[in-house]
C-alpha atoms as a PDB file:
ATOM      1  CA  UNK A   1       0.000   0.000   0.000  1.00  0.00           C
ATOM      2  CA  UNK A   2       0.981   3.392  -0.760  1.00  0.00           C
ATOM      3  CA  UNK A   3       0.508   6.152   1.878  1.00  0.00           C
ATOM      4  CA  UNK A   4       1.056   9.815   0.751  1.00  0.00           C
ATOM      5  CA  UNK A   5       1.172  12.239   3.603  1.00  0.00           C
ATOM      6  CA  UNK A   6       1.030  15.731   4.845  1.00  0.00           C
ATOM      7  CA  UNK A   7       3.604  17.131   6.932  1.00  0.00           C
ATOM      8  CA  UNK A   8       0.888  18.904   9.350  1.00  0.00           C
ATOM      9  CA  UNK A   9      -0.415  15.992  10.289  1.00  0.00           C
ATOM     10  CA  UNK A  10       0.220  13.020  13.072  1.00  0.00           C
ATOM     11  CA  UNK A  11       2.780  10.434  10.916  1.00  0.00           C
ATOM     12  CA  UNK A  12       2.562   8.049  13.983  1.00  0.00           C
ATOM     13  CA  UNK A  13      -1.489   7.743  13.390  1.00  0.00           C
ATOM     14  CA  UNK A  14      -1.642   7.768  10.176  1.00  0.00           C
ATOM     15  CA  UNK A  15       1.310   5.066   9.681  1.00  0.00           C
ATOM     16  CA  UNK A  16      -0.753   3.017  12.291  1.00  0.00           C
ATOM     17  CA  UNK A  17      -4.303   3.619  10.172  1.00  0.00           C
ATOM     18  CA  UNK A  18      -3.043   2.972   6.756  1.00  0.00           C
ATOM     19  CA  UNK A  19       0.093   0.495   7.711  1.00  0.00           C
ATOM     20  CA  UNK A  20       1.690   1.401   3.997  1.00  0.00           C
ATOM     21  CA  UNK A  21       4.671  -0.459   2.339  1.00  0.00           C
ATOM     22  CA  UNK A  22       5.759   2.987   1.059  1.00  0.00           C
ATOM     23  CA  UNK A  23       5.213   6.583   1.769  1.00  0.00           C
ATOM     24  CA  UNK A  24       5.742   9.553  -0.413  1.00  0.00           C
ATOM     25  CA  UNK A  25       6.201  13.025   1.127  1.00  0.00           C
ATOM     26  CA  UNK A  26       5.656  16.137  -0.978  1.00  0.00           C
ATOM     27  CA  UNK A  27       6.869  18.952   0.641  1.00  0.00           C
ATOM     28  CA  UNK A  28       8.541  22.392  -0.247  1.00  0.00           C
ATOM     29  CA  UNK A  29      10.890  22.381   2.410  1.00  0.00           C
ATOM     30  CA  UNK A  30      10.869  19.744   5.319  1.00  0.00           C
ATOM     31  CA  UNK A  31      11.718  20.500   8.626  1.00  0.00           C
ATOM     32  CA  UNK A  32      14.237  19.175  10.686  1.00  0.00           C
ATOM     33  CA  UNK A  33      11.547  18.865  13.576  1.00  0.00           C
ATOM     34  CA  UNK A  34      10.028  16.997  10.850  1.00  0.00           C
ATOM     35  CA  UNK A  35      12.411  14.812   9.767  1.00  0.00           C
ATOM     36  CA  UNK A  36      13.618  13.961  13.509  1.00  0.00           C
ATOM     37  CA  UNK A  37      10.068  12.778  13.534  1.00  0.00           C
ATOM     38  CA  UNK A  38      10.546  10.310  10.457  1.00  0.00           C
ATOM     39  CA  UNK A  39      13.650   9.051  12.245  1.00  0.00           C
ATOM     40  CA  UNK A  40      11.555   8.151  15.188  1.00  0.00           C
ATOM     41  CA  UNK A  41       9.141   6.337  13.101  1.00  0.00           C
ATOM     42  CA  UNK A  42      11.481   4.516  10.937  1.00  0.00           C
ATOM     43  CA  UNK A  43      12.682   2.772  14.348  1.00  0.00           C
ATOM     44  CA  UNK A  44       8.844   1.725  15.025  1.00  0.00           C
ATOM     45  CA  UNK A  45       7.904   1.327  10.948  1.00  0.00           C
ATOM     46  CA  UNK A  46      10.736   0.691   9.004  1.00  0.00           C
ATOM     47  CA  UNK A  47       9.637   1.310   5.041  1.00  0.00           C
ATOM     48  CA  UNK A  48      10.770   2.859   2.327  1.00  0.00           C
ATOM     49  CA  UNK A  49      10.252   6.749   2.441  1.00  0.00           C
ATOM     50  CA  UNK A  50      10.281   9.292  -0.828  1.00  0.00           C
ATOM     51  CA  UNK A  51      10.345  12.791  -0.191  1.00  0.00           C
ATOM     52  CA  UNK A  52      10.406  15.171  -3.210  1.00  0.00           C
ATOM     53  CA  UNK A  53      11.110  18.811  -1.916  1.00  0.00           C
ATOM     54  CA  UNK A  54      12.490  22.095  -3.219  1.00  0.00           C
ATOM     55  CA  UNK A  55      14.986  21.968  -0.716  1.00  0.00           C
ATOM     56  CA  UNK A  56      18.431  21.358  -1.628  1.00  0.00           C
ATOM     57  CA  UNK A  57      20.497  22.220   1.104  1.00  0.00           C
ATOM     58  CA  UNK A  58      22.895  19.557   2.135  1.00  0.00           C
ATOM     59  CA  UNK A  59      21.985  20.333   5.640  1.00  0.00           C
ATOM     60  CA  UNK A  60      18.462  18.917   4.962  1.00  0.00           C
ATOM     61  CA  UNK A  61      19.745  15.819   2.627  1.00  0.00           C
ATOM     62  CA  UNK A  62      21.847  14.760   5.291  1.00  0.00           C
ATOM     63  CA  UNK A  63      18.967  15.048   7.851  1.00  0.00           C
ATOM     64  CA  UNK A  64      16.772  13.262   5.626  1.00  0.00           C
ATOM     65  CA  UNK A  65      19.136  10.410   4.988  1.00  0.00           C
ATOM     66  CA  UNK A  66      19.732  10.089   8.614  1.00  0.00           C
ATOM     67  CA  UNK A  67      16.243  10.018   9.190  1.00  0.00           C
ATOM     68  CA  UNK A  68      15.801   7.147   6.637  1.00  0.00           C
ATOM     69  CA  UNK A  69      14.538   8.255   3.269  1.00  0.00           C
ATOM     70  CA  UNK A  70      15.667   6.070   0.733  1.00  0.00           C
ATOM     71  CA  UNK A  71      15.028   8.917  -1.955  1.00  0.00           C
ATOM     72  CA  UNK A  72      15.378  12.791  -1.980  1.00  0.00           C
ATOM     73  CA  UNK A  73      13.771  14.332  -4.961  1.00  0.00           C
ATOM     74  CA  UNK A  74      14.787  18.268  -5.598  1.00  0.00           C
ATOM     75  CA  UNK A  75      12.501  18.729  -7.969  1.00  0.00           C
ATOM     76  CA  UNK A  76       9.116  18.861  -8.821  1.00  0.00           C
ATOM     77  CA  UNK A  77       6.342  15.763  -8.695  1.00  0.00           C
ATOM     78  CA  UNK A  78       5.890  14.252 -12.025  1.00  0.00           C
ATOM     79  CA  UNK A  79       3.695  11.468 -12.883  1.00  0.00           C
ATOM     80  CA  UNK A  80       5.742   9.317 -14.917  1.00  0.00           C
ATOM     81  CA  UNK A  81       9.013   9.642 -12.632  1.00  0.00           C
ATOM     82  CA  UNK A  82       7.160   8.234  -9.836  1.00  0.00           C
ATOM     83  CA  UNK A  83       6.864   4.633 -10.285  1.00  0.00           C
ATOM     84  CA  UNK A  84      10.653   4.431 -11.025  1.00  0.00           C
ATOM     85  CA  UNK A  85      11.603   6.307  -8.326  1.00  0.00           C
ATOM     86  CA  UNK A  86       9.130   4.366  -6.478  1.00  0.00           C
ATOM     87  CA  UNK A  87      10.993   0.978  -7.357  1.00  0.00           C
ATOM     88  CA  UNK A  88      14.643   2.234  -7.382  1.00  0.00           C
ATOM     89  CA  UNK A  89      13.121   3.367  -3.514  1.00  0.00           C
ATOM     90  CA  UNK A  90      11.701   0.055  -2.251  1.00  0.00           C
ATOM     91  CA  UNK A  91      14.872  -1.539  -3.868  1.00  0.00           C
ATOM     92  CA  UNK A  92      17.295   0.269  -2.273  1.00  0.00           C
ATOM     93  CA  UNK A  93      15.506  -0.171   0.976  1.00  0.00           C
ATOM     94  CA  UNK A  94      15.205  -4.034   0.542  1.00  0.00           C
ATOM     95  CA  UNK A  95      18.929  -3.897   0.449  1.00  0.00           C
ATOM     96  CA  UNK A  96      19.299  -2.143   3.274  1.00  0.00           C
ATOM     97  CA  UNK A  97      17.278  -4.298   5.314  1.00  0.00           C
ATOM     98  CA  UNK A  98      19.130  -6.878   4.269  1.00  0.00           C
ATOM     99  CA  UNK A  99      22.330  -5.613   5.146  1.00  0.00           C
ATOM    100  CA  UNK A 100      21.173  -4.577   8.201  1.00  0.00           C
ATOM    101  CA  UNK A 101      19.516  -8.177   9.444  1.00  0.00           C
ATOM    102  CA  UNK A 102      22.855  -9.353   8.344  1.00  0.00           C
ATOM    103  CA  UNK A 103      24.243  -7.118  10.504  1.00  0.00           C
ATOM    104  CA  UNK A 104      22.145  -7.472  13.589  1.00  0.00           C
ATOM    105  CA  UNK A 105      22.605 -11.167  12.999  1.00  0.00           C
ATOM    106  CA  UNK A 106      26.218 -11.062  13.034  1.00  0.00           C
ATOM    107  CA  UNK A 107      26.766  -8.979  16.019  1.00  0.00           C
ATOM    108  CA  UNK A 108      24.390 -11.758  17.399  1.00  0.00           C
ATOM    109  CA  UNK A 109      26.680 -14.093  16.675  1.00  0.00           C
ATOM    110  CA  UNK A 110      30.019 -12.505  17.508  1.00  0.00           C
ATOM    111  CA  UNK A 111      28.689 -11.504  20.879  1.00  0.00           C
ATOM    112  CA  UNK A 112      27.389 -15.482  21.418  1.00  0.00           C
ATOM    113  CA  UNK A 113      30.915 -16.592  20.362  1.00  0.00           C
ATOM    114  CA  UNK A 114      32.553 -14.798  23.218  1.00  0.00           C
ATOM    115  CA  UNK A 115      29.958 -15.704  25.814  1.00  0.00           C
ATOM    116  CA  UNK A 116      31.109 -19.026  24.819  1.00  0.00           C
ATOM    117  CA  UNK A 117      34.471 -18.783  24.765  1.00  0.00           C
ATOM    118  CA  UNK A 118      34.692 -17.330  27.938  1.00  0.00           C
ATOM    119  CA  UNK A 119      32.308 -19.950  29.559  1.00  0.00           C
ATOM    120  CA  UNK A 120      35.279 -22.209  28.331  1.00  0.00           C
ATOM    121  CA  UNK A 121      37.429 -20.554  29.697  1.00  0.00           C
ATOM    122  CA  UNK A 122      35.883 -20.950  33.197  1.00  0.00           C
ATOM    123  CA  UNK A 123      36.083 -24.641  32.564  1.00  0.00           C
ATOM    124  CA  UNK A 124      39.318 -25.361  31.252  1.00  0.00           C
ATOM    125  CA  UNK A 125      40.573 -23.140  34.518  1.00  0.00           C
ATOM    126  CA  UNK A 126      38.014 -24.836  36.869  1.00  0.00           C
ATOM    127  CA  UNK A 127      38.467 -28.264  35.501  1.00  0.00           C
ATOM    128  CA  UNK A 128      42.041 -28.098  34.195  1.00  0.00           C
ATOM    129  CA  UNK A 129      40.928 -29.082  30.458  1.00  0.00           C
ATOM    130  CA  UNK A 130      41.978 -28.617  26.719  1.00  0.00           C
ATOM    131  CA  UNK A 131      40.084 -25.921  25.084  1.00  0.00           C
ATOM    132  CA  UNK A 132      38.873 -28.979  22.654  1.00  0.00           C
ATOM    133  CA  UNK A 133      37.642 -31.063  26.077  1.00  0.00           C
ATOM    134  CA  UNK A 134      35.437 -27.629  27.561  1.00  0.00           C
ATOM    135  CA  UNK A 135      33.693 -27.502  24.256  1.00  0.00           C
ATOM    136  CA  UNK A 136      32.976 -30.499  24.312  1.00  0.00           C
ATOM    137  CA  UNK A 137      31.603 -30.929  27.820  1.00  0.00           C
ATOM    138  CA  UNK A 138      29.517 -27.710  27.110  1.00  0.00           C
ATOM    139  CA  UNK A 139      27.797 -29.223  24.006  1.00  0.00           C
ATOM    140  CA  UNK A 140      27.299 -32.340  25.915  1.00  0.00           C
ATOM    141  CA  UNK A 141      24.960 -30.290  28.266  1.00  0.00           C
ATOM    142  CA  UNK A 142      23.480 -28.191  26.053  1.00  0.00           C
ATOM    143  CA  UNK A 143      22.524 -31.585  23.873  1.00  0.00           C
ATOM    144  CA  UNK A 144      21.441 -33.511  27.330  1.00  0.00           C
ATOM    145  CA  UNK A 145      19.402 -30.527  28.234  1.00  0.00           C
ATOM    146  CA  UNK A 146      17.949 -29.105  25.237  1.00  0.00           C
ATOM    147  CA  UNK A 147      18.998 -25.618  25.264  1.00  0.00           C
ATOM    148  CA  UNK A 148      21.562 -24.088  22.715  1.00  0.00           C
ATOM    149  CA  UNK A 149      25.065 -23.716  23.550  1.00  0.00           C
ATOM    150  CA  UNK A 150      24.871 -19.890  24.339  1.00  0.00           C
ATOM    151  CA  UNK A 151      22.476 -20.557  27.018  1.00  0.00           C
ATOM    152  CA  UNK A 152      24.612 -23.349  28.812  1.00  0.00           C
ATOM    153  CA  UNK A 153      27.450 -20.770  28.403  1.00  0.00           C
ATOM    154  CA  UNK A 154      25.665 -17.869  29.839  1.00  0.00           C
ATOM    155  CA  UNK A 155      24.807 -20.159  32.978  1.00  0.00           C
ATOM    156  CA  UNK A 156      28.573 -20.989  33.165  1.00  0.00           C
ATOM    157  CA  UNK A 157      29.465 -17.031  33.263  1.00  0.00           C
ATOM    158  CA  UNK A 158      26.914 -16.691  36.008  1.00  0.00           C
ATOM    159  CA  UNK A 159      27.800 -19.273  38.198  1.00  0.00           C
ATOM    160  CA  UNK A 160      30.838 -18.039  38.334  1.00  0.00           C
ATOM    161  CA  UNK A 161      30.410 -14.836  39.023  1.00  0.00           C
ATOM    162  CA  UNK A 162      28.142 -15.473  41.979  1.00  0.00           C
ATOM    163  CA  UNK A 163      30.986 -18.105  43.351  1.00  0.00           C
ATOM    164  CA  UNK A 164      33.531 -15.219  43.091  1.00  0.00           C
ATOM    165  CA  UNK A 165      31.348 -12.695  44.842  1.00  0.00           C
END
Protein backbone atom coordinates (compact mmCIF):
# COMPACT_ATOMS: atom_id res chain seq x y z
CA UNK A 1 0.00 0.00 0.00
CA UNK A 2 0.98 3.39 -0.76
CA UNK A 3 0.51 6.15 1.88
CA UNK A 4 1.06 9.82 0.75
CA UNK A 5 1.17 12.24 3.60
CA UNK A 6 1.03 15.73 4.85
CA UNK A 7 3.60 17.13 6.93
CA UNK A 8 0.89 18.90 9.35
CA UNK A 9 -0.41 15.99 10.29
CA UNK A 10 0.22 13.02 13.07
CA UNK A 11 2.78 10.43 10.92
CA UNK A 12 2.56 8.05 13.98
CA UNK A 13 -1.49 7.74 13.39
CA UNK A 14 -1.64 7.77 10.18
CA UNK A 15 1.31 5.07 9.68
CA UNK A 16 -0.75 3.02 12.29
CA UNK A 17 -4.30 3.62 10.17
CA UNK A 18 -3.04 2.97 6.76
CA UNK A 19 0.09 0.50 7.71
CA UNK A 20 1.69 1.40 4.00
CA UNK A 21 4.67 -0.46 2.34
CA UNK A 22 5.76 2.99 1.06
CA UNK A 23 5.21 6.58 1.77
CA UNK A 24 5.74 9.55 -0.41
CA UNK A 25 6.20 13.02 1.13
CA UNK A 26 5.66 16.14 -0.98
CA UNK A 27 6.87 18.95 0.64
CA UNK A 28 8.54 22.39 -0.25
CA UNK A 29 10.89 22.38 2.41
CA UNK A 30 10.87 19.74 5.32
CA UNK A 31 11.72 20.50 8.63
CA UNK A 32 14.24 19.17 10.69
CA UNK A 33 11.55 18.87 13.58
CA UNK A 34 10.03 17.00 10.85
CA UNK A 35 12.41 14.81 9.77
CA UNK A 36 13.62 13.96 13.51
CA UNK A 37 10.07 12.78 13.53
CA UNK A 38 10.55 10.31 10.46
CA UNK A 39 13.65 9.05 12.25
CA UNK A 40 11.56 8.15 15.19
CA UNK A 41 9.14 6.34 13.10
CA UNK A 42 11.48 4.52 10.94
CA UNK A 43 12.68 2.77 14.35
CA UNK A 44 8.84 1.72 15.03
CA UNK A 45 7.90 1.33 10.95
CA UNK A 46 10.74 0.69 9.00
CA UNK A 47 9.64 1.31 5.04
CA UNK A 48 10.77 2.86 2.33
CA UNK A 49 10.25 6.75 2.44
CA UNK A 50 10.28 9.29 -0.83
CA UNK A 51 10.35 12.79 -0.19
CA UNK A 52 10.41 15.17 -3.21
CA UNK A 53 11.11 18.81 -1.92
CA UNK A 54 12.49 22.10 -3.22
CA UNK A 55 14.99 21.97 -0.72
CA UNK A 56 18.43 21.36 -1.63
CA UNK A 57 20.50 22.22 1.10
CA UNK A 58 22.89 19.56 2.13
CA UNK A 59 21.99 20.33 5.64
CA UNK A 60 18.46 18.92 4.96
CA UNK A 61 19.75 15.82 2.63
CA UNK A 62 21.85 14.76 5.29
CA UNK A 63 18.97 15.05 7.85
CA UNK A 64 16.77 13.26 5.63
CA UNK A 65 19.14 10.41 4.99
CA UNK A 66 19.73 10.09 8.61
CA UNK A 67 16.24 10.02 9.19
CA UNK A 68 15.80 7.15 6.64
CA UNK A 69 14.54 8.25 3.27
CA UNK A 70 15.67 6.07 0.73
CA UNK A 71 15.03 8.92 -1.96
CA UNK A 72 15.38 12.79 -1.98
CA UNK A 73 13.77 14.33 -4.96
CA UNK A 74 14.79 18.27 -5.60
CA UNK A 75 12.50 18.73 -7.97
CA UNK A 76 9.12 18.86 -8.82
CA UNK A 77 6.34 15.76 -8.70
CA UNK A 78 5.89 14.25 -12.02
CA UNK A 79 3.70 11.47 -12.88
CA UNK A 80 5.74 9.32 -14.92
CA UNK A 81 9.01 9.64 -12.63
CA UNK A 82 7.16 8.23 -9.84
CA UNK A 83 6.86 4.63 -10.28
CA UNK A 84 10.65 4.43 -11.02
CA UNK A 85 11.60 6.31 -8.33
CA UNK A 86 9.13 4.37 -6.48
CA UNK A 87 10.99 0.98 -7.36
CA UNK A 88 14.64 2.23 -7.38
CA UNK A 89 13.12 3.37 -3.51
CA UNK A 90 11.70 0.06 -2.25
CA UNK A 91 14.87 -1.54 -3.87
CA UNK A 92 17.30 0.27 -2.27
CA UNK A 93 15.51 -0.17 0.98
CA UNK A 94 15.20 -4.03 0.54
CA UNK A 95 18.93 -3.90 0.45
CA UNK A 96 19.30 -2.14 3.27
CA UNK A 97 17.28 -4.30 5.31
CA UNK A 98 19.13 -6.88 4.27
CA UNK A 99 22.33 -5.61 5.15
CA UNK A 100 21.17 -4.58 8.20
CA UNK A 101 19.52 -8.18 9.44
CA UNK A 102 22.86 -9.35 8.34
CA UNK A 103 24.24 -7.12 10.50
CA UNK A 104 22.14 -7.47 13.59
CA UNK A 105 22.60 -11.17 13.00
CA UNK A 106 26.22 -11.06 13.03
CA UNK A 107 26.77 -8.98 16.02
CA UNK A 108 24.39 -11.76 17.40
CA UNK A 109 26.68 -14.09 16.68
CA UNK A 110 30.02 -12.50 17.51
CA UNK A 111 28.69 -11.50 20.88
CA UNK A 112 27.39 -15.48 21.42
CA UNK A 113 30.91 -16.59 20.36
CA UNK A 114 32.55 -14.80 23.22
CA UNK A 115 29.96 -15.70 25.81
CA UNK A 116 31.11 -19.03 24.82
CA UNK A 117 34.47 -18.78 24.77
CA UNK A 118 34.69 -17.33 27.94
CA UNK A 119 32.31 -19.95 29.56
CA UNK A 120 35.28 -22.21 28.33
CA UNK A 121 37.43 -20.55 29.70
CA UNK A 122 35.88 -20.95 33.20
CA UNK A 123 36.08 -24.64 32.56
CA UNK A 124 39.32 -25.36 31.25
CA UNK A 125 40.57 -23.14 34.52
CA UNK A 126 38.01 -24.84 36.87
CA UNK A 127 38.47 -28.26 35.50
CA UNK A 128 42.04 -28.10 34.19
CA UNK A 129 40.93 -29.08 30.46
CA UNK A 130 41.98 -28.62 26.72
CA UNK A 131 40.08 -25.92 25.08
CA UNK A 132 38.87 -28.98 22.65
CA UNK A 133 37.64 -31.06 26.08
CA UNK A 134 35.44 -27.63 27.56
CA UNK A 135 33.69 -27.50 24.26
CA UNK A 136 32.98 -30.50 24.31
CA UNK A 137 31.60 -30.93 27.82
CA UNK A 138 29.52 -27.71 27.11
CA UNK A 139 27.80 -29.22 24.01
CA UNK A 140 27.30 -32.34 25.91
CA UNK A 141 24.96 -30.29 28.27
CA UNK A 142 23.48 -28.19 26.05
CA UNK A 143 22.52 -31.59 23.87
CA UNK A 144 21.44 -33.51 27.33
CA UNK A 145 19.40 -30.53 28.23
CA UNK A 146 17.95 -29.11 25.24
CA UNK A 147 19.00 -25.62 25.26
CA UNK A 148 21.56 -24.09 22.72
CA UNK A 149 25.06 -23.72 23.55
CA UNK A 150 24.87 -19.89 24.34
CA UNK A 151 22.48 -20.56 27.02
CA UNK A 152 24.61 -23.35 28.81
CA UNK A 153 27.45 -20.77 28.40
CA UNK A 154 25.67 -17.87 29.84
CA UNK A 155 24.81 -20.16 32.98
CA UNK A 156 28.57 -20.99 33.17
CA UNK A 157 29.46 -17.03 33.26
CA UNK A 158 26.91 -16.69 36.01
CA UNK A 159 27.80 -19.27 38.20
CA UNK A 160 30.84 -18.04 38.33
CA UNK A 161 30.41 -14.84 39.02
CA UNK A 162 28.14 -15.47 41.98
CA UNK A 163 30.99 -18.10 43.35
CA UNK A 164 33.53 -15.22 43.09
CA UNK A 165 31.35 -12.69 44.84
Amino acid sequence: MLAILRPDGDLEDAMRRHQPDVVVLDMPAPAPEFLLQLKSIQQDWPIPIVVFSQDDARETIELAAEAGVMAYIVDSLHARRIVPILRAAMARFKQYRSLSDELDKTRTELANRKLIDRAKGIIMKQRNLMEGDAYRLMRDAAMAQNKKLVDIAENIISAAELLQA
